[in-house]
C-alpha atoms as a PDB file:
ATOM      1  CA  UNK A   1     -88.737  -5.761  -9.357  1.00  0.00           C
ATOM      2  CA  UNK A   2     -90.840  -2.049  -9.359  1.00  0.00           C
ATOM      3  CA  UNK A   3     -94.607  -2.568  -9.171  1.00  0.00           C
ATOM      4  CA  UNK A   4     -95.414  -1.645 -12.769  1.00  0.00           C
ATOM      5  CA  UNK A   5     -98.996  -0.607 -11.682  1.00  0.00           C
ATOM      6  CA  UNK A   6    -102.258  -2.299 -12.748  1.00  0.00           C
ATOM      7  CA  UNK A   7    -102.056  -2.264 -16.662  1.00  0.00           C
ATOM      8  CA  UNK A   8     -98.358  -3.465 -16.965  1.00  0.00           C
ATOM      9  CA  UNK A   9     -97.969  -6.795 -19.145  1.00  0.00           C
ATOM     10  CA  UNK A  10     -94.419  -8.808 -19.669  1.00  0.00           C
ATOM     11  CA  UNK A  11     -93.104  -8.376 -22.648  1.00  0.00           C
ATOM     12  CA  UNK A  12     -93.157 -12.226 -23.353  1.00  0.00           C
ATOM     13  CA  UNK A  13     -97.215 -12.566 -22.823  1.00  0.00           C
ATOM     14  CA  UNK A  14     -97.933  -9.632 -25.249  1.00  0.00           C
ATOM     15  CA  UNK A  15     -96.826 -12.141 -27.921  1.00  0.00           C
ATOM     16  CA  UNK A  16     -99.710 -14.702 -27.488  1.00  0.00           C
ATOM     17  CA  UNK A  17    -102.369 -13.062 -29.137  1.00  0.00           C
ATOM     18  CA  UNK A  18    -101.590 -14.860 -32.269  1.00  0.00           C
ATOM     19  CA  UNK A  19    -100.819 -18.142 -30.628  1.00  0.00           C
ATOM     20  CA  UNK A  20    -104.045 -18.041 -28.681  1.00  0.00           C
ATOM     21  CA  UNK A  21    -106.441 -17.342 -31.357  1.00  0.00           C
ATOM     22  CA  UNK A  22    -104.851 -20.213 -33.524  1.00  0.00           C
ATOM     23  CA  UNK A  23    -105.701 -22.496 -30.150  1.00  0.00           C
ATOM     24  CA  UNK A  24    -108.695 -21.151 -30.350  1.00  0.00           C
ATOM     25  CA  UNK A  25    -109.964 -21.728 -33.877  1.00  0.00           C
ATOM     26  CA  UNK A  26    -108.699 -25.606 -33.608  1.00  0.00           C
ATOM     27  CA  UNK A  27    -110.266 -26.522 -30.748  1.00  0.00           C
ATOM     28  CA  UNK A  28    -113.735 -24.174 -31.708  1.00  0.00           C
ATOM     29  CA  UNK A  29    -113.497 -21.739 -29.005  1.00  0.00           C
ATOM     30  CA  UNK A  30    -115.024 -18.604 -28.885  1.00  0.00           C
ATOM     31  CA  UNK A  31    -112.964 -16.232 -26.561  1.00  0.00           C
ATOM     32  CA  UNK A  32    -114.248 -13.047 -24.888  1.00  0.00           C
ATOM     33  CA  UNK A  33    -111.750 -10.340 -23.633  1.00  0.00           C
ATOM     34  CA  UNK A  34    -108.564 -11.107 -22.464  1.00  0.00           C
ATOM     35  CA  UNK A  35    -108.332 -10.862 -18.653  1.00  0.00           C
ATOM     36  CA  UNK A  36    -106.294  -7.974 -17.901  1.00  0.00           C
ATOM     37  CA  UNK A  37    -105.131  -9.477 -14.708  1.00  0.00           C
ATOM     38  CA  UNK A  38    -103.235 -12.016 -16.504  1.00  0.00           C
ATOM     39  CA  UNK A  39     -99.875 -10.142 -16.930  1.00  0.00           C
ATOM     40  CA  UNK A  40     -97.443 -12.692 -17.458  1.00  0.00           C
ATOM     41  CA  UNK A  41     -99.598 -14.994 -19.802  1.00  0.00           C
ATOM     42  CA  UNK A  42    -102.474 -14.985 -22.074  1.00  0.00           C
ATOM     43  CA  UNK A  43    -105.783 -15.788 -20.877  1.00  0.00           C
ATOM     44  CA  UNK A  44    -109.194 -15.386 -21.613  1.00  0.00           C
ATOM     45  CA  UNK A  45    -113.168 -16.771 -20.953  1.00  0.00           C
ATOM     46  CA  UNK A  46    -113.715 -19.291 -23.262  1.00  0.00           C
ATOM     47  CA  UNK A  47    -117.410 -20.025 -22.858  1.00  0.00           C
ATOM     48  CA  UNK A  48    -119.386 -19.965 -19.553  1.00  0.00           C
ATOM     49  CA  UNK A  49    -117.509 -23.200 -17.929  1.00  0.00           C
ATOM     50  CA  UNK A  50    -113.777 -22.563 -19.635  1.00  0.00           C
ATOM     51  CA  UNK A  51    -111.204 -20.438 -20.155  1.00  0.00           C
ATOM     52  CA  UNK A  52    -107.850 -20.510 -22.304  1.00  0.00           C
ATOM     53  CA  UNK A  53    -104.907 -20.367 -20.858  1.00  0.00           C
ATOM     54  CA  UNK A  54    -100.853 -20.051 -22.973  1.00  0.00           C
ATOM     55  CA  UNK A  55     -97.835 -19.323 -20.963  1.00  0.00           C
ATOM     56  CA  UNK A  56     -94.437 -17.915 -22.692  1.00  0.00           C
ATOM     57  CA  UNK A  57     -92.027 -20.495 -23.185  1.00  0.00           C
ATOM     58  CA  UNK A  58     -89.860 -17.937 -21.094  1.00  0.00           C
ATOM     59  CA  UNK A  59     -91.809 -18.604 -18.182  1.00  0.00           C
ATOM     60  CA  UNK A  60     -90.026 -21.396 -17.584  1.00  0.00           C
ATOM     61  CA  UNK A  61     -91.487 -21.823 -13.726  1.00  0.00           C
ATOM     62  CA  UNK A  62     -94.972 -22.977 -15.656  1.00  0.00           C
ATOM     63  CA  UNK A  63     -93.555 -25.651 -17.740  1.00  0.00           C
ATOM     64  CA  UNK A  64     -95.135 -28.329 -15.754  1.00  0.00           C
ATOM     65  CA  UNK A  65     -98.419 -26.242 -14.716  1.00  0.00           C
ATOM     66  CA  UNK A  66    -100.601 -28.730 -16.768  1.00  0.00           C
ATOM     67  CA  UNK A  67     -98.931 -31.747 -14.966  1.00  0.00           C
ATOM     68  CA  UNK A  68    -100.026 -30.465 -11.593  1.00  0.00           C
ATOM     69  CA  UNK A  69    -103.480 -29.781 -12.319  1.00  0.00           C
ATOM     70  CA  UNK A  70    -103.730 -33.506 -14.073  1.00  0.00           C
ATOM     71  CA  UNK A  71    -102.703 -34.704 -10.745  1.00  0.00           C
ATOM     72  CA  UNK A  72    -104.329 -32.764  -8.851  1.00  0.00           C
ATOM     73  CA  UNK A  73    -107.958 -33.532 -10.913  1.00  0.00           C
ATOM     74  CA  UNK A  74    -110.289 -30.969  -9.491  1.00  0.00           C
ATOM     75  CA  UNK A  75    -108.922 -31.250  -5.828  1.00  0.00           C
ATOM     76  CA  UNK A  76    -108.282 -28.191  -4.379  1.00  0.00           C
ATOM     77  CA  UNK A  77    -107.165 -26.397  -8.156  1.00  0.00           C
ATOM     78  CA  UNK A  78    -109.027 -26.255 -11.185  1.00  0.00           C
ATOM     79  CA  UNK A  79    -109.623 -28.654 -13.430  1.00  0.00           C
ATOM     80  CA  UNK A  80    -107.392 -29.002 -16.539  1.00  0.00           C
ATOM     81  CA  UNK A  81    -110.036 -29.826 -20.091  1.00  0.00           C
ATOM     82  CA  UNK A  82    -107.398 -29.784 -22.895  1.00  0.00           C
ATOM     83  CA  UNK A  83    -103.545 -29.296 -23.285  1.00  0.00           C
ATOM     84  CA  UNK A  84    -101.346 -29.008 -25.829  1.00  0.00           C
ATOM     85  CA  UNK A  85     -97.681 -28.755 -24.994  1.00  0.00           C
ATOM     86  CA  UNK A  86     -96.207 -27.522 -27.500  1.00  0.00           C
ATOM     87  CA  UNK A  87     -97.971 -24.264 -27.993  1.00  0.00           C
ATOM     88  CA  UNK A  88     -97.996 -24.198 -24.256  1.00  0.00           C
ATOM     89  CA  UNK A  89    -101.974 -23.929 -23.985  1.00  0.00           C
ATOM     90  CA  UNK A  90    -104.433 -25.228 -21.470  1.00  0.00           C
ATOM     91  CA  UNK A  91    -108.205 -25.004 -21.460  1.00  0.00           C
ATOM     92  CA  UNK A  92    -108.916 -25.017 -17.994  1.00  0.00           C
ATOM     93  CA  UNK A  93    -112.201 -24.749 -15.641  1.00  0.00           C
ATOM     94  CA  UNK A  94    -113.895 -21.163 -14.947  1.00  0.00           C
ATOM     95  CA  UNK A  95    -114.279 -20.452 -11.501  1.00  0.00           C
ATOM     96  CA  UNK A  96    -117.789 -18.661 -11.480  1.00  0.00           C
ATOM     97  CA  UNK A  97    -118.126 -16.125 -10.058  1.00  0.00           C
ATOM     98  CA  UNK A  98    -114.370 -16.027 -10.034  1.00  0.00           C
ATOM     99  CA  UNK A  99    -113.681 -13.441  -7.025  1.00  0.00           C
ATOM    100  CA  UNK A 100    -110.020 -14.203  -5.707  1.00  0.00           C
ATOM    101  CA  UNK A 101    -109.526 -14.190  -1.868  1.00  0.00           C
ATOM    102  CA  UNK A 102    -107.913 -10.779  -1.822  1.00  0.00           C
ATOM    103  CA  UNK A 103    -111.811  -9.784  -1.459  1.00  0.00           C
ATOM    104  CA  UNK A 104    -112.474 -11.269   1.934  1.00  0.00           C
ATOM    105  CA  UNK A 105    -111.270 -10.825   5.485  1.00  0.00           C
ATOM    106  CA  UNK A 106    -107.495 -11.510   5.809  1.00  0.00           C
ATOM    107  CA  UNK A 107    -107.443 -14.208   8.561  1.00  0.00           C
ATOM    108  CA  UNK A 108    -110.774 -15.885   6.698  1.00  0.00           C
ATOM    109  CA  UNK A 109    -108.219 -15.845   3.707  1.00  0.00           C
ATOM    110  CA  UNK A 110    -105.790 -17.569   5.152  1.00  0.00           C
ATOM    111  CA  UNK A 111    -107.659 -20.046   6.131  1.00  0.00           C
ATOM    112  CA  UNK A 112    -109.033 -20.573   3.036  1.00  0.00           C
ATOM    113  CA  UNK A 113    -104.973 -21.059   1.749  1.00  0.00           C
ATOM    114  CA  UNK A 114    -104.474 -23.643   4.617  1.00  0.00           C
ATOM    115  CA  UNK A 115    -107.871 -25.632   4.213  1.00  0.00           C
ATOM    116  CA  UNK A 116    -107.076 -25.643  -0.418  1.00  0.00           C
ATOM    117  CA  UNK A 117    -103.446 -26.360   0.453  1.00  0.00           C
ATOM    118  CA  UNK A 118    -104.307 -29.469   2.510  1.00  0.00           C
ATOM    119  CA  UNK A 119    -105.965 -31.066  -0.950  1.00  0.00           C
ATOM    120  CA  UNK A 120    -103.039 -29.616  -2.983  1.00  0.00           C
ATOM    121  CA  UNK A 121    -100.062 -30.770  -0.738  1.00  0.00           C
ATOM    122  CA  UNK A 122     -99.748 -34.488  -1.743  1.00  0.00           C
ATOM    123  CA  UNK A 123     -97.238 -36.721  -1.884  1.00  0.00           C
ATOM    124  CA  UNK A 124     -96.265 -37.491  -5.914  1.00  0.00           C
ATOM    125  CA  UNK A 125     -94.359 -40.519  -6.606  1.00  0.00           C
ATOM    126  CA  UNK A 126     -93.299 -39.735 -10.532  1.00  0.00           C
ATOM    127  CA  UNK A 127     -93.852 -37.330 -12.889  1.00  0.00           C
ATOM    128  CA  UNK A 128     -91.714 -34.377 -14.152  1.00  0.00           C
ATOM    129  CA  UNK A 129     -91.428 -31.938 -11.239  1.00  0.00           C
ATOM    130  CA  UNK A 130     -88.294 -30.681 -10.133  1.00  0.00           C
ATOM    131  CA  UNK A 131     -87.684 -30.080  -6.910  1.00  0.00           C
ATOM    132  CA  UNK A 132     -87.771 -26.851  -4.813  1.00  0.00           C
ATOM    133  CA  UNK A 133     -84.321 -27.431  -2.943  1.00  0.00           C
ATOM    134  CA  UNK A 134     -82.289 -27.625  -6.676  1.00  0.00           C
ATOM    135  CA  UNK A 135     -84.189 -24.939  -7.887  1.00  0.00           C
ATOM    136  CA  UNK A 136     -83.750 -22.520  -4.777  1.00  0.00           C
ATOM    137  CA  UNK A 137     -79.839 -23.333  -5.123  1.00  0.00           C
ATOM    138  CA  UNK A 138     -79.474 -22.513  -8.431  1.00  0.00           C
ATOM    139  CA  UNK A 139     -81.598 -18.885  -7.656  1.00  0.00           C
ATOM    140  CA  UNK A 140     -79.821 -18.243  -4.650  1.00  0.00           C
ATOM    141  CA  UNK A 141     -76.738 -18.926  -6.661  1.00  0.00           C
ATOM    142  CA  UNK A 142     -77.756 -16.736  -9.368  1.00  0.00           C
ATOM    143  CA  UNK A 143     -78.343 -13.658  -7.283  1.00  0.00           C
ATOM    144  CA  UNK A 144     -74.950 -13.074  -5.704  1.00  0.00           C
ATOM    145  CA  UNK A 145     -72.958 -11.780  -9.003  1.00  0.00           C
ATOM    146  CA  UNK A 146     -75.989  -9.350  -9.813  1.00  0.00           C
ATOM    147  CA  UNK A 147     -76.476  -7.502  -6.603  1.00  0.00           C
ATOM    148  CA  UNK A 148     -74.549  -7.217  -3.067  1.00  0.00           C
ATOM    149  CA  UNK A 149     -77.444  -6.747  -1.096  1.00  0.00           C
ATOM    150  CA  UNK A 150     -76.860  -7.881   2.569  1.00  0.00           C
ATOM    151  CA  UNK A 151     -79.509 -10.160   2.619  1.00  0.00           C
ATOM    152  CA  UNK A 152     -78.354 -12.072  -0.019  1.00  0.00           C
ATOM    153  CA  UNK A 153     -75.060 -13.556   2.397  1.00  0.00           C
ATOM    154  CA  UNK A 154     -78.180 -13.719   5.213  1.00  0.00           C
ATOM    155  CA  UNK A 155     -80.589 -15.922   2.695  1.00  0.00           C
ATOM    156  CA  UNK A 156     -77.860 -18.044   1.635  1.00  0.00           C
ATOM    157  CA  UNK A 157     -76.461 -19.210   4.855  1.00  0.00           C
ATOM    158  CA  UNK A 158     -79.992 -19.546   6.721  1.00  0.00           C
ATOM    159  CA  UNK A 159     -80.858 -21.965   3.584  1.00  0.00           C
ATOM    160  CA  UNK A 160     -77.636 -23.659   3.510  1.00  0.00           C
ATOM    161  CA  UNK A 161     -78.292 -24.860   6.644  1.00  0.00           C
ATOM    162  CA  UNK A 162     -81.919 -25.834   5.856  1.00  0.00           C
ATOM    163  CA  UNK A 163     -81.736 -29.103   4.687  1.00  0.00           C
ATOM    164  CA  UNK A 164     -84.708 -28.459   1.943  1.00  0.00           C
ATOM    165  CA  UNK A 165     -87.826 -31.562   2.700  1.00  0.00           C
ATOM    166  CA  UNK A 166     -89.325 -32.553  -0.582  1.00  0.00           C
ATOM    167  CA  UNK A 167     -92.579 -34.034   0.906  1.00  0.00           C
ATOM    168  CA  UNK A 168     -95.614 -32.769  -1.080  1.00  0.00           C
ATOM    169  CA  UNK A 169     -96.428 -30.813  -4.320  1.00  0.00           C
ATOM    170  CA  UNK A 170     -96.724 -27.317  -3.890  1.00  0.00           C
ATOM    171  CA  UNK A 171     -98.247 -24.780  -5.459  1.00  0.00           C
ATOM    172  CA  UNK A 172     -94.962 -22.434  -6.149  1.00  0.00           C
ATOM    173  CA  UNK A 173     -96.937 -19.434  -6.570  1.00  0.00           C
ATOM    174  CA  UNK A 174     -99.265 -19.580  -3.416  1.00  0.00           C
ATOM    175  CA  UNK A 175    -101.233 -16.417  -2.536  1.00  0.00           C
ATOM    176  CA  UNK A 176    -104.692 -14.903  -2.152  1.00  0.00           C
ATOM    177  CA  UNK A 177    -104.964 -13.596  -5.935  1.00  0.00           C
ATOM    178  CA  UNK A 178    -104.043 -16.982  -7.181  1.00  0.00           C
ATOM    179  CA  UNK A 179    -107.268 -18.443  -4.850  1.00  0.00           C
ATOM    180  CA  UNK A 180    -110.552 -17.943  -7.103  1.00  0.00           C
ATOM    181  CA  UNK A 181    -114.291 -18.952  -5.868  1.00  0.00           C
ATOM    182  CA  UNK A 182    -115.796 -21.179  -7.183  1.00  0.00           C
ATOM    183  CA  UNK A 183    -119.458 -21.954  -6.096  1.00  0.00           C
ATOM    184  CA  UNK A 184    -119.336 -22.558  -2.379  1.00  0.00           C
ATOM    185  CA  UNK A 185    -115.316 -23.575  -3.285  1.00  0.00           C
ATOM    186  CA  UNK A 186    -112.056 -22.268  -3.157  1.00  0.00           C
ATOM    187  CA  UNK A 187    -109.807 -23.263  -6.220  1.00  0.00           C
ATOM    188  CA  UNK A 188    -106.170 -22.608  -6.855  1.00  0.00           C
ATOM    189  CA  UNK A 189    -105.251 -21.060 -10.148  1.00  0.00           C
ATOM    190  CA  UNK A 190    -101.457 -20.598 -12.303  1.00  0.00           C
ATOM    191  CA  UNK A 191     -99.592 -23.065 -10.644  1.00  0.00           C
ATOM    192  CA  UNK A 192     -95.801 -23.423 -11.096  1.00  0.00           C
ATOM    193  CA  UNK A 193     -95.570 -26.771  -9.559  1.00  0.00           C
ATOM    194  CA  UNK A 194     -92.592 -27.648  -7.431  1.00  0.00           C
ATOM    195  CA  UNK A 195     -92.019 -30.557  -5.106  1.00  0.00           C
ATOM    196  CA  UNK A 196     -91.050 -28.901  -1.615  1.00  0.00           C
ATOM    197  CA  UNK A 197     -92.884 -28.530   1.900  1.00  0.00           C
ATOM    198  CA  UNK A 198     -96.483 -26.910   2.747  1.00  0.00           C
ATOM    199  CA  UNK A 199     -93.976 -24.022   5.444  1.00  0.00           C
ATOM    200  CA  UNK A 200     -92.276 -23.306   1.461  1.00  0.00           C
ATOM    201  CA  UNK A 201     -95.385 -22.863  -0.199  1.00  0.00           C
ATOM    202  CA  UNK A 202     -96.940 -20.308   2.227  1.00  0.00           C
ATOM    203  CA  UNK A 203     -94.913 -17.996   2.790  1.00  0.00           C
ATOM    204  CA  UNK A 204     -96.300 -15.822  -0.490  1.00  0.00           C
ATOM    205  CA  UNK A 205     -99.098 -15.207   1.299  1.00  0.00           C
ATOM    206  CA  UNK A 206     -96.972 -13.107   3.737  1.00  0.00           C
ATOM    207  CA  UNK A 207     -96.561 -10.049   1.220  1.00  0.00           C
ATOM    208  CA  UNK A 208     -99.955 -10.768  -0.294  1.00  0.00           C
ATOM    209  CA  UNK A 209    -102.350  -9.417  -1.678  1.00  0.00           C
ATOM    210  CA  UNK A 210    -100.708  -6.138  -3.280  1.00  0.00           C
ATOM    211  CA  UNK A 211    -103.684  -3.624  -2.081  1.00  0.00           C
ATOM    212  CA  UNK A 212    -103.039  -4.578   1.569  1.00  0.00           C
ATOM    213  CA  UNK A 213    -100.893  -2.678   3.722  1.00  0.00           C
ATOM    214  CA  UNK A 214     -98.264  -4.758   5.373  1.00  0.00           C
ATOM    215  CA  UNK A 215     -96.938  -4.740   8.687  1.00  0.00           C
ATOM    216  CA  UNK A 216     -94.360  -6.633  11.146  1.00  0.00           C
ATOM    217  CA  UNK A 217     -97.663  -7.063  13.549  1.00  0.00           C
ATOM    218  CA  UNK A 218     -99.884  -8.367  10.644  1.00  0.00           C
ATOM    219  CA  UNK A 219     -96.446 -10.502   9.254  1.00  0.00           C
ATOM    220  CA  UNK A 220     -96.392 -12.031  12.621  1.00  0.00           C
ATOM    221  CA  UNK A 221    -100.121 -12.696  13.282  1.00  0.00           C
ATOM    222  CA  UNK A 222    -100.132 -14.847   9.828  1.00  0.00           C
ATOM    223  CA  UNK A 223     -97.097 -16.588  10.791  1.00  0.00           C
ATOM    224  CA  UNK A 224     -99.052 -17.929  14.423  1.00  0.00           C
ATOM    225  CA  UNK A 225    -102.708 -18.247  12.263  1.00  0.00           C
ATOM    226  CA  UNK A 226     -99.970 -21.175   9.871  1.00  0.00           C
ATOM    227  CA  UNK A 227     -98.144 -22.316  12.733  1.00  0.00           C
ATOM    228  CA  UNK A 228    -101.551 -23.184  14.678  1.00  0.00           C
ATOM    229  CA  UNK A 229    -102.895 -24.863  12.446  1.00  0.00           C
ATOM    230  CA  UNK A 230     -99.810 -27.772  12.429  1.00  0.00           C
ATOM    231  CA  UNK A 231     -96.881 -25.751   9.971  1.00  0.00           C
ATOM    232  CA  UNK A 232     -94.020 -25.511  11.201  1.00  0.00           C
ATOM    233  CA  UNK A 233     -93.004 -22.131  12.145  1.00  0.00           C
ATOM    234  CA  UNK A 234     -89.083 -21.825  12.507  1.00  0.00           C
ATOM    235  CA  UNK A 235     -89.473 -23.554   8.797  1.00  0.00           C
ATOM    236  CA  UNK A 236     -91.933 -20.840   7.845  1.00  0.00           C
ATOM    237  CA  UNK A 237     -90.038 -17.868   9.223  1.00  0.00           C
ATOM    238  CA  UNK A 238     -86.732 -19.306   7.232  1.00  0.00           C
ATOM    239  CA  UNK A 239     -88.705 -19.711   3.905  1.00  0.00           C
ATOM    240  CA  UNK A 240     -89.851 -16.409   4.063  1.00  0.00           C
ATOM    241  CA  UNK A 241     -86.255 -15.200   4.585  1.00  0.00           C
ATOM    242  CA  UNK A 242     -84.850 -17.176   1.741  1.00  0.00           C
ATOM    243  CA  UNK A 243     -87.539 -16.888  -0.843  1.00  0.00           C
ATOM    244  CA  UNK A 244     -88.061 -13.218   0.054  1.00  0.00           C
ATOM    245  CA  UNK A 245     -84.772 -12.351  -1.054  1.00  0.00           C
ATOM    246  CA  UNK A 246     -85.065 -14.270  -3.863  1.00  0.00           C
ATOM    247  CA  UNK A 247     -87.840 -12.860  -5.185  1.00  0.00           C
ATOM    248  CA  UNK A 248     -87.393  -9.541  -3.687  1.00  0.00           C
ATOM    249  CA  UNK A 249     -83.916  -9.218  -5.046  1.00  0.00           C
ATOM    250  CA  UNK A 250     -82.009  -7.389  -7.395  1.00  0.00           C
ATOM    251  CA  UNK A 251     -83.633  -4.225  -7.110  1.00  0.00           C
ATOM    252  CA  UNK A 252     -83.806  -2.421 -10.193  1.00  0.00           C
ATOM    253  CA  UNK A 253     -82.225   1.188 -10.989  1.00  0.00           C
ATOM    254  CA  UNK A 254     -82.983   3.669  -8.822  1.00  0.00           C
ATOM    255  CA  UNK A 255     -85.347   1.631  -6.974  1.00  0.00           C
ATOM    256  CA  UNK A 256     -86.448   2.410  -3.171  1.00  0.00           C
ATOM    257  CA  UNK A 257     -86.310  -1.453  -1.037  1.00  0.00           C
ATOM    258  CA  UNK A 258     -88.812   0.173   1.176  1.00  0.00           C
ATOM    259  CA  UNK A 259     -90.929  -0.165  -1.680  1.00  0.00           C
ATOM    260  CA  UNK A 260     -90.308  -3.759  -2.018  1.00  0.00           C
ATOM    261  CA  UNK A 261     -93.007  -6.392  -0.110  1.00  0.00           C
ATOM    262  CA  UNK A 262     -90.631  -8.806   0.073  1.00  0.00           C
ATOM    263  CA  UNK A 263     -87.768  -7.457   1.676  1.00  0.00           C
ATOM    264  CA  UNK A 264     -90.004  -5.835   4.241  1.00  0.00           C
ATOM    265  CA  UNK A 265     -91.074  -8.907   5.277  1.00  0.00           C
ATOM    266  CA  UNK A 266     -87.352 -10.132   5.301  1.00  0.00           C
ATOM    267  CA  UNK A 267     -85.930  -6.901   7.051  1.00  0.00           C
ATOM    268  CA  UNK A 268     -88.913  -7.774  10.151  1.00  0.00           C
ATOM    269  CA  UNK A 269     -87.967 -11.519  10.433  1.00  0.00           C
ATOM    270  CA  UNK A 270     -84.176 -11.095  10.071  1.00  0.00           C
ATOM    271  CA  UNK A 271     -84.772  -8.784  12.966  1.00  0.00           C
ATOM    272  CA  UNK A 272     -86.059 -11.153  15.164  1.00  0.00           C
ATOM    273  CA  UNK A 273     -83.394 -14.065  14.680  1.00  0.00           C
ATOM    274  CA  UNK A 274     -81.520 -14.084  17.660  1.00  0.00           C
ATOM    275  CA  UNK A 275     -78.357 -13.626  15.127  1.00  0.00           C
ATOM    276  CA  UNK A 276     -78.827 -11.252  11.710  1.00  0.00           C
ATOM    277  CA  UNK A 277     -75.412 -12.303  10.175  1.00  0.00           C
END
């Protein structure tokens, strides 16, 4: 889970190159640099209005990303052009001038997450989204044979008792760097599309972005800025617990949990339950 500093790529997105460039020729796209930003896929500008998207087949979280933004159509995300699913590509709409919300003033950014996830978090009826609570038991599940954390115990009795609501589509991968500007807009980008609750889909904003400094008394303001404006915030207070740890967790070799975003957010609300165990 180390911060691999601002150049790091996954191993899985180096591979796209090829892939892209194929995409590229067929559908008559001329593509500038690849964004550097994009560490976990391939993406690039293609043209003044588009840009090419392919996701690793190992990111399995963004097999469905093309799905939400066809139901979403424009509102509140950008707009999806093209797709083709079996080389995993999208060409997608270029938010111009493109700044992310990372760049403004934090409580004017989280505003601009609560007024883009009121046009994201619909109901959906059909479709091929899975659905937050199955996935969060099968990663909560996973985590317990590869570390022995404490929190891990903490996460997994606190969601256990949960009962998960599966109102809305969410974003799954909610935070300022993922909010883009476009125009006099705010548009969501790289969704990995769950159906869950608005209190599941916020909580990434909490150790978000990575240049700001956290603390408990910022971690708390955020959580009253949600709650005020009608979440729910026992429900957001738990998520962050649960998906904290999940995300947070295992640590890699060596590595310092001080160091982690997640778990300090976890360590500050587990501190304030009225029970930690």
């Amino acid at each position: 889970m180390t911060d691999q500093g601002p150049r790091w790529q996954w191993d899985p997105a180096k591979r796209l190159d090829r892939v892209a460039h194929d995409v590229a020729l067929d559908w008559n796209l001329r593509l500038a640099q690849r964004y550097e930003s994009a560490r976990s896929s391939f993406a690039a500008p293609a043209g003044d209005d588009a840009v090419l998207k392919v996701t690793p087949a190992e990111d399995t979280e963004a097999d469905h990303a093309a799905d939400a933004l066809l139901f979403w159509n424009g509102r509140g995300a950008v707009r999806l052009v093209k797709r083709d699913p079996a080389r995993r590509a999208m060409l997608i709409e270029r938010c111009v001038p493109g700044d992310d919300a990372s760049a403004i003033d934090d409580e004017a950014a989280i505003q601009v997450a609560l007024t883009t996830g009121r046009l994201l978090w619909r109901p959906v009826t059909s479709g091929p989204f899975r659905r937050a609570g199955d996935e969060m038991t099968r990663w909560i599940g996973d985590l317990a044979p590869r570390t022995d954390h404490p929190y891990v115990p903490i996460a997994t009795s606190l969601f256990a008792s949960m009962a998960p609501r599966h109102d809305v589509l969410v974003h799954g991968d909610y935070h300022h760097h993922n909010l883009l500007r476009h125009g006099d807009r705010w548009l969501a980008i790289d969704p990995k599309p769950l159906i869950a609750e608005p209190e599941f889909d916020v909580v990434t904003l909490l150790w978000n972005p990575l240049q700001l400094k956290l603390t408990r008394e910022l971690t708390e303001r955020r959580i009253r800025q949600l709650a005020a404006a009608g979440l729910d915030d026992r429900r957001i207070r738990d998520w962050a617990i649960v998906r904290g740890t999940q995300l947070g967790l295992p640590l890699d070799p060596g590595e310092d949990p001080s160091t982690v975003r997640q778990l300090n957010v976890v360590r500050w609300l587990v501190a304030e339950r009225p029970t930690a165990s």
